[in-house]
Each structure stands twice: as structure tokens, then as C-alpha cells.
C-alpha atoms as a PDB file:
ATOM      1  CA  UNK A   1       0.000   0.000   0.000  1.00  0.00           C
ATOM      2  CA  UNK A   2       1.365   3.341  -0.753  1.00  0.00           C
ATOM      3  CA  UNK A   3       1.816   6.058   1.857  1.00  0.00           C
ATOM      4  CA  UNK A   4       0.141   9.036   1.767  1.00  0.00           C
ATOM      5  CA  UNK A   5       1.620  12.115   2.893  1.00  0.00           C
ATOM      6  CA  UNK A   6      -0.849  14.722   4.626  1.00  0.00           C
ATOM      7  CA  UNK A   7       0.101  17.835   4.583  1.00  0.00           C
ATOM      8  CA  UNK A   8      -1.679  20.697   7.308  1.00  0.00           C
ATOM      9  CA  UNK A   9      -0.417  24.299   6.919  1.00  0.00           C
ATOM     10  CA  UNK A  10      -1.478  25.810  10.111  1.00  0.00           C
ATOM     11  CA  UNK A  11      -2.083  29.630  10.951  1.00  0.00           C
ATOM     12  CA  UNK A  12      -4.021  30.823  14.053  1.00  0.00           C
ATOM     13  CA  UNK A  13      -5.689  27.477  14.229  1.00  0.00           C
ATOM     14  CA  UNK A  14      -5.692  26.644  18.067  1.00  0.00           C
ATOM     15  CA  UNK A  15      -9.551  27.211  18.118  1.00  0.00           C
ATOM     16  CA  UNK A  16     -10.354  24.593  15.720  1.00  0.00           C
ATOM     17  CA  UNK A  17      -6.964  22.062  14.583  1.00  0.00           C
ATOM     18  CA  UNK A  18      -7.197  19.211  16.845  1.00  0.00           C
ATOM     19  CA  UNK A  19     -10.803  19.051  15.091  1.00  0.00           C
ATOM     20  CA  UNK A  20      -9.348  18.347  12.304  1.00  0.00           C
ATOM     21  CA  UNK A  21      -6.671  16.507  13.390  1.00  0.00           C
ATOM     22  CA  UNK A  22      -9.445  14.208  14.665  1.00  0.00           C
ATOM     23  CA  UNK A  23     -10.727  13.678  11.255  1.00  0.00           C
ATOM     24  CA  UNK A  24      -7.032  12.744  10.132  1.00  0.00           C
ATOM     25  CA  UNK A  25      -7.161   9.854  13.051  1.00  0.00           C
ATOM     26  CA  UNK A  26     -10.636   8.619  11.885  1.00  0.00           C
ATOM     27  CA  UNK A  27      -9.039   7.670   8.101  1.00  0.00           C
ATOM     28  CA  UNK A  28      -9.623   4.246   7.368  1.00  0.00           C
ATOM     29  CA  UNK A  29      -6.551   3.924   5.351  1.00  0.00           C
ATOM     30  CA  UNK A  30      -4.006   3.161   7.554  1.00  0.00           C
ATOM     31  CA  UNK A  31      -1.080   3.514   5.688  1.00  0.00           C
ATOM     32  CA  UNK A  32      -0.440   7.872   6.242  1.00  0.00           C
ATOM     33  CA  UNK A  33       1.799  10.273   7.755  1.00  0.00           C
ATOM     34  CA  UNK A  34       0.739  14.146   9.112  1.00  0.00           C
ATOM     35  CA  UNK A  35       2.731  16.937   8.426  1.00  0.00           C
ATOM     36  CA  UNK A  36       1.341  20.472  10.571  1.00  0.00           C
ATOM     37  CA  UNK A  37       3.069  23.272   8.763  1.00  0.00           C
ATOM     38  CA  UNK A  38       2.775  25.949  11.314  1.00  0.00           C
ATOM     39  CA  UNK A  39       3.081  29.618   9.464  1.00  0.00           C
ATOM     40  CA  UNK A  40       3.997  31.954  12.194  1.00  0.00           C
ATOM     41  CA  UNK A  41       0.939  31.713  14.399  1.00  0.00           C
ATOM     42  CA  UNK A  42       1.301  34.026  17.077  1.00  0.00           C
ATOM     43  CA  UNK A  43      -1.457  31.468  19.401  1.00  0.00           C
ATOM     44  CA  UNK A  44      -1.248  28.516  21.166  1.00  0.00           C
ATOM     45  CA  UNK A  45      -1.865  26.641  17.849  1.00  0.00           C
ATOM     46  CA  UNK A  46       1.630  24.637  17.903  1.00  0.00           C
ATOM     47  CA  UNK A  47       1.257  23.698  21.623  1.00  0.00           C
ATOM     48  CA  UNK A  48      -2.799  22.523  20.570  1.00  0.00           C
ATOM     49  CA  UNK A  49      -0.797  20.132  17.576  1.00  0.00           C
ATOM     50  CA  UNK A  50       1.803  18.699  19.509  1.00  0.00           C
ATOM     51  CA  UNK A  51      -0.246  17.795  22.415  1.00  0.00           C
ATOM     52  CA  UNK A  52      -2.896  16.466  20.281  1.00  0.00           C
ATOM     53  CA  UNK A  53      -0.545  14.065  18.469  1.00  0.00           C
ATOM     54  CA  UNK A  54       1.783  13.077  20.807  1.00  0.00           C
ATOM     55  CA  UNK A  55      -1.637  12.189  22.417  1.00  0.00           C
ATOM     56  CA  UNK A  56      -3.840  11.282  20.188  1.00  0.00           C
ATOM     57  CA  UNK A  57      -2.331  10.056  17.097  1.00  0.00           C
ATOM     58  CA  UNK A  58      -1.257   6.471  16.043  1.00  0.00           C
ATOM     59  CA  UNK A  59       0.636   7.220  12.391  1.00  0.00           C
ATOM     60  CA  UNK A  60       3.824   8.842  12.278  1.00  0.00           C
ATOM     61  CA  UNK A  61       3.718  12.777  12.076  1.00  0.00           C
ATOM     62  CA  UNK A  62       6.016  15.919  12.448  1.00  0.00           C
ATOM     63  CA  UNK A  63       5.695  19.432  12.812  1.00  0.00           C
ATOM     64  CA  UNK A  64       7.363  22.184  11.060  1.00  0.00           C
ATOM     65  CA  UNK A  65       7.713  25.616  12.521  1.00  0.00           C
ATOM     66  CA  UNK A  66       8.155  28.379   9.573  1.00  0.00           C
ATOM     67  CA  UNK A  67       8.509  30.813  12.425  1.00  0.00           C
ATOM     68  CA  UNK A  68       7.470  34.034  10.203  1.00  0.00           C
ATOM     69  CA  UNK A  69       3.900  34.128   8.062  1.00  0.00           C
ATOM     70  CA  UNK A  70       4.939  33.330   4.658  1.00  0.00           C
ATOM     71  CA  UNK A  71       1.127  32.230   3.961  1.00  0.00           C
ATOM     72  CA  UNK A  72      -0.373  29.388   3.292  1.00  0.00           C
ATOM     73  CA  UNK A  73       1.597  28.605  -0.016  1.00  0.00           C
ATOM     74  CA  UNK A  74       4.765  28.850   1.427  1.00  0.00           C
ATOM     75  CA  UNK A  75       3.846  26.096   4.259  1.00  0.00           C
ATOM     76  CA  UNK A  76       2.132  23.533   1.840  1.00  0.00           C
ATOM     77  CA  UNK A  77       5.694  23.445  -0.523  1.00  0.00           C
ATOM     78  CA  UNK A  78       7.731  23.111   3.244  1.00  0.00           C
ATOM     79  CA  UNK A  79       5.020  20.205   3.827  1.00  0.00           C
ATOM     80  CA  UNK A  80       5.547  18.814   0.776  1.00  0.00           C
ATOM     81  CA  UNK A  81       9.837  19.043   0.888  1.00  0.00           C
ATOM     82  CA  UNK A  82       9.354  16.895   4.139  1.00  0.00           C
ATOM     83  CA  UNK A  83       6.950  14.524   2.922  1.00  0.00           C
ATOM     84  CA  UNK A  84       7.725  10.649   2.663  1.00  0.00           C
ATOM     85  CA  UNK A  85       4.481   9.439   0.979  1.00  0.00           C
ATOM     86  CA  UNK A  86       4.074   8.339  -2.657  1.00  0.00           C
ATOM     87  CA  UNK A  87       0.588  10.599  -2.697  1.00  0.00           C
ATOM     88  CA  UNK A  88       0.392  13.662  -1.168  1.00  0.00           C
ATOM     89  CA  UNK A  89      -3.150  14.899   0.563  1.00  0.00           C
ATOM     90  CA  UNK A  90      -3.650  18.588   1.481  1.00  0.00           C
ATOM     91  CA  UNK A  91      -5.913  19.655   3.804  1.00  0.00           C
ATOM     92  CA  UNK A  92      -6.413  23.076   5.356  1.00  0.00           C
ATOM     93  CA  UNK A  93      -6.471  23.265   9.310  1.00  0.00           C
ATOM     94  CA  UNK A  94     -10.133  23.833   9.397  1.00  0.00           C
ATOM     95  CA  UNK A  95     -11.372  21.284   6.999  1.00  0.00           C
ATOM     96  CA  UNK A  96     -12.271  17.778   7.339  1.00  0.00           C
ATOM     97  CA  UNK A  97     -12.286  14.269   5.426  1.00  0.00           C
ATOM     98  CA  UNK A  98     -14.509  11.524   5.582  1.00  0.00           C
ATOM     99  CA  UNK A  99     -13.674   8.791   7.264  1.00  0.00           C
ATOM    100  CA  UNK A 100     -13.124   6.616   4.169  1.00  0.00           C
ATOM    101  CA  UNK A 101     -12.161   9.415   2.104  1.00  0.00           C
ATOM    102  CA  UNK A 102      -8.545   8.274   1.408  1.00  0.00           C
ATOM    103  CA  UNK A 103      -9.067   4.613   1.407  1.00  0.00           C
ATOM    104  CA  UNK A 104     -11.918   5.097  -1.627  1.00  0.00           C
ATOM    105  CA  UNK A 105      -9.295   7.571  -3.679  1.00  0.00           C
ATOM    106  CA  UNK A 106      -5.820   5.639  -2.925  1.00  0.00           C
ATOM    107  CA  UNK A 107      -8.194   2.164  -3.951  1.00  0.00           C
ATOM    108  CA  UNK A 108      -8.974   4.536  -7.465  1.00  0.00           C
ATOM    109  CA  UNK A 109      -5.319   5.038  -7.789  1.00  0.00           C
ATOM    110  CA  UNK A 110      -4.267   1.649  -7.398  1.00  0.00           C
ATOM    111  CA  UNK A 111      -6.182   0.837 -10.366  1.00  0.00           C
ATOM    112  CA  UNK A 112      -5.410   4.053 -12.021  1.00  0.00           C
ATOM    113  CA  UNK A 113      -3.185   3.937 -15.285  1.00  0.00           C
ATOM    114  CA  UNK A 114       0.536   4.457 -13.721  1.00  0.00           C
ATOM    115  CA  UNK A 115       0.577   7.825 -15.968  1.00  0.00           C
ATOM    116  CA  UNK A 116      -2.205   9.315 -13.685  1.00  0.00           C
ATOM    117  CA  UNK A 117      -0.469  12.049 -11.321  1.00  0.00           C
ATOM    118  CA  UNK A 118      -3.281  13.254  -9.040  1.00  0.00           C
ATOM    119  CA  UNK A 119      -6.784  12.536  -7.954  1.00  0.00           C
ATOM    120  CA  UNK A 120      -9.530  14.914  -7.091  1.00  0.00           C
ATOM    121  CA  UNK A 121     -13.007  14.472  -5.256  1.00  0.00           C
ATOM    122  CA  UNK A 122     -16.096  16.621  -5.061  1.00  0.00           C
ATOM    123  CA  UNK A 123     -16.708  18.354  -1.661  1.00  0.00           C
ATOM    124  CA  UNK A 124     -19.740  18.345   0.188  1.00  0.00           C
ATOM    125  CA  UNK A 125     -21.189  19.909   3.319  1.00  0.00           C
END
């Protein structure tokens, strides 16, 4: 099974990131890793992260402090320098996924022609 890489740029997100953290947790596909890009937030929001993973979460994970607010582009290409995972899965800091989100797209790719480079779904609220 491939790894997928999900990368979480951060920003003033203490309110509302282990929320989505949560929704990281409740992925059926087991094979993932977590990457919180943290873009200067001058809150609690790092402290929220790491005490919600070291907690809370059973896949690997790291965090990466930019230190200064470069936005939200410069965080998701410092994710994506660290990732390990063959696929790479953004999500925003106050979004969600479905529970079986990731297993129904990475079971698509595994069928997928080995020319196909991304996936996309449809959101929904």
C-alpha cells in the first residue's frame, strides 16, 4: 500500500486544529503520515498540535515551525519538501475528510493507469 503524505499548513488554528486533526485519526486507510506546517501563528496553535498528536495520534507525524507568516503557499511546498508518501493529501487546518475518504481515492489510484499524477473528489457539506 502506498503512503500518503498529509500535509496541514497551520495559521491561528488553536480554536479549531485538533478538530481536524481528529478527522485525520478517523481515516480508514491506515497507511499515512501528518505533516502540521505551522506559518507563524502568534497562538497557542503549535502547543494545541503537539499535544494532540503526541496524544492522540497512532501514524507517524512531524511538525514544522516556519517561524514568520509566509502564507499558506509557502507552508504547503515546506510540507511537501518533508513529505515521505508516494501521494500527497492537502488539507487546510479547518477542513475535514470523511472517514473513508482516502481509502476510496488511494483504492482509485491503485487501479489508475501508472501515468495518472493526481486525484480529485467533489466536496460536500
Amino acid at each position: 500500500m502506498s503512503l500518503v503524505s498529509v500535509i496541514m499548513p497551520t495559521y491561528r488554528a488553536a480554536k479549531w486544529v485538533a478538530d481536524t486533526i481528529d478527522s485525520v485519526s478517523a481515516q480508514s486507510y491506515p497507511h499515512l503520515e501528518l505533516i502540521v506546517v505551522d506559518d507563524g501563528s502568534p497562538d497557542d496553535t503549535v502547543a494545541v498540535v503537539r499535544d494532540k498528536l503526541a496524544r492522540d495520534f497512532r501514524h507517524p507525524w512531524q511538525i514544522i515551525e516556519l517561524g514568520a507568516n509566509r502564507g499558506p503557499s509557502a507552508a504547503r511546498n515546506a510540507g511537501l519538501r518533508h513529505a515521505g508518501g508516494d501521494w500527497v493529501q492537502y488539507l487546510d487546518s479547518d477542513d475535514f475528510m470523511a472517514p473513508g475518504k482516502l481509502a476510496q481515492q488511494m483504492a482509485h489510484c491503485a487501479q489508475a493507469a501508472s501515468d495518472v499524477t493526481f486525484v480529485y473528489s467533489p466536496w460536500r457539506r
